[in-house]
Protein backbone atom coordinates (compact mmCIF):
# COMPACT_ATOMS: atom_id res chain seq x y z
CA UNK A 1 -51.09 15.56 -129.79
CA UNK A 2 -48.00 13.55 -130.43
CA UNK A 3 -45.46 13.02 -127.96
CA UNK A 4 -42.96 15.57 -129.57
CA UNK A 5 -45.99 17.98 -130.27
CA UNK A 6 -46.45 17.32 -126.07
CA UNK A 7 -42.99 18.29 -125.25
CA UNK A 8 -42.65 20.74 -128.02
CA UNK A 9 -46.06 22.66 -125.65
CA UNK A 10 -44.55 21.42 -122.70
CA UNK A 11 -41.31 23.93 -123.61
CA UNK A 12 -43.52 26.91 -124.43
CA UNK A 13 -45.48 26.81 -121.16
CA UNK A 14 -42.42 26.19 -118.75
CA UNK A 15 -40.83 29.43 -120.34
CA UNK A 16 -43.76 31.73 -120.30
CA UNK A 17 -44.65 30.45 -116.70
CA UNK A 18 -40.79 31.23 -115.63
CA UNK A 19 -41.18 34.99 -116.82
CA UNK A 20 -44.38 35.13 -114.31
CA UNK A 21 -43.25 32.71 -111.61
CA UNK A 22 -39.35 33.07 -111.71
CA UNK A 23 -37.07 30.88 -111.13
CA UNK A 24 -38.44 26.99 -110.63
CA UNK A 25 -36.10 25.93 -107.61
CA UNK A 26 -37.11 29.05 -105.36
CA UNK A 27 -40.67 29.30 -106.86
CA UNK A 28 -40.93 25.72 -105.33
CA UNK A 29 -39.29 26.64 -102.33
CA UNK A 30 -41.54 29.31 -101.84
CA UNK A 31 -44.38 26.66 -101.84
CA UNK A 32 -42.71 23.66 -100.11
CA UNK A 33 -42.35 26.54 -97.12
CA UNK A 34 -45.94 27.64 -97.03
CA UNK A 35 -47.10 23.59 -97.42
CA UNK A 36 -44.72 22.92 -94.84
CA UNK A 37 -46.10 25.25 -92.59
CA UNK A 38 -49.72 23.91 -93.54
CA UNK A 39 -48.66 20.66 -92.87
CA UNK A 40 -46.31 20.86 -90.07
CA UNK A 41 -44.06 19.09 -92.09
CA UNK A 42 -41.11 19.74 -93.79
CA UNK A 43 -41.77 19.55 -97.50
CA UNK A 44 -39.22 19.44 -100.41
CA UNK A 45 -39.07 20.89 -103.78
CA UNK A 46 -39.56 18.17 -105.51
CA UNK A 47 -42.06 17.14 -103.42
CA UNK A 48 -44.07 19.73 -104.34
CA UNK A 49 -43.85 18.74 -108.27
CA UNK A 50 -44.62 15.37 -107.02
CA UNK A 51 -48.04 16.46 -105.57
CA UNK A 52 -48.59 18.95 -108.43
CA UNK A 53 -48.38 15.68 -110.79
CA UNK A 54 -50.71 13.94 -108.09
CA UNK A 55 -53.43 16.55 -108.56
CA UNK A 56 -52.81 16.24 -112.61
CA UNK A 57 -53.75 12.69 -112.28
CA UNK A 58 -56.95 12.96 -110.18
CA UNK A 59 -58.13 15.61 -112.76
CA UNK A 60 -57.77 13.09 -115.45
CA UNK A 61 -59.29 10.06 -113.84
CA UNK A 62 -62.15 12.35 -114.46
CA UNK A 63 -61.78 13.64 -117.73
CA UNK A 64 -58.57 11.39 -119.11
CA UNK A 65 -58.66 13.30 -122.47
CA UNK A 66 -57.93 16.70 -121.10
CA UNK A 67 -54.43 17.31 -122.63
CA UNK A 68 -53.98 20.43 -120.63
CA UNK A 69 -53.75 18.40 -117.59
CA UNK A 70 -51.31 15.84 -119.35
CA UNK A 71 -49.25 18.52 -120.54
CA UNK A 72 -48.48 20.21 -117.14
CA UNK A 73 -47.58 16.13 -115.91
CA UNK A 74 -44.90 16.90 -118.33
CA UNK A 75 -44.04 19.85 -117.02
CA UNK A 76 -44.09 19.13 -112.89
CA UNK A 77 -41.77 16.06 -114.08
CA UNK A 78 -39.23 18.45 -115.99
CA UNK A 79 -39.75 21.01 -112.56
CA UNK A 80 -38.89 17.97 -110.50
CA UNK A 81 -35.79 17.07 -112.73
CA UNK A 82 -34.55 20.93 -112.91
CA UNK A 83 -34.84 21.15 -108.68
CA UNK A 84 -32.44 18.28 -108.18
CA UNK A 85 -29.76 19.19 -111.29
CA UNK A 86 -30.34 22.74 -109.38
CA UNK A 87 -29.66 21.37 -105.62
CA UNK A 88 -26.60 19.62 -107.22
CA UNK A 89 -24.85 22.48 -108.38
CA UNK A 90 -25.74 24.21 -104.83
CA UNK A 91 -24.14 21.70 -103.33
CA UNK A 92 -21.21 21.74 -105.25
CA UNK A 93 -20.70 25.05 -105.51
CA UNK A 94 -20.90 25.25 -101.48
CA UNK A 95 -18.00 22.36 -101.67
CA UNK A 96 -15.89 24.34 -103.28
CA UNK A 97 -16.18 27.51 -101.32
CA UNK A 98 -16.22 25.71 -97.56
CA UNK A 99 -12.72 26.18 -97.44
CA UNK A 100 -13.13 30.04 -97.82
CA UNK A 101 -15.72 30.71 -95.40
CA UNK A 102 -13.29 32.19 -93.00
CA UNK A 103 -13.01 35.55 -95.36
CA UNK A 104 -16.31 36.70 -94.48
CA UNK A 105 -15.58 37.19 -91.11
């Protein structure tokens, strides 16, 4: 597979794995919780796609041609870049409204 045949599969499995997982940033939030509880550590989002790429690359230490495994390396990296554009726009949007938080009172 060629790298735009890689990212081409890469698109088609992140969207079919949002319509059974939902949305990336609270699907990982959901499992930097649980992890964190594990681990008695607090664990990010993008943490989590960090380990998830981890595990990818132990997998093909044994069996470096599986291009399943390479493929979802792709995808945890795109995960991990979607959770910080994601925390961004949280962030800002809670800038914006901080001055307003007296109305729900």
């Amino acid at each position: 597979m060629n790298k735009n045949e890689l990212l081409d599969a890469c698109k088609v499995a992140l969207n079919s794995r949002g319509q059974h997982y939902g949305k990336v940033l609270e699907n990982h939030s959901r499992i930097a919780k649980i992890w964190s509880l594990i681990l008695g550590l607090e664990v990010t989002e993008e943490q989590v796609a960090l380990m998830m790429v981890g595990l990818k690359v132990a997998r093909l230490i044994e069996t470096p041609d599986h291009q399943d495994s390479i493929l979802d390396i792709a995808g945890y990296e795109a995960v991990m870049s979607e959770c910080i554009e994601e925390k961004k726009t949280q962030k800002s949007t809670d800038k914006q409204t901080e001055g307003y938080l007296w109305h729900k009172n």
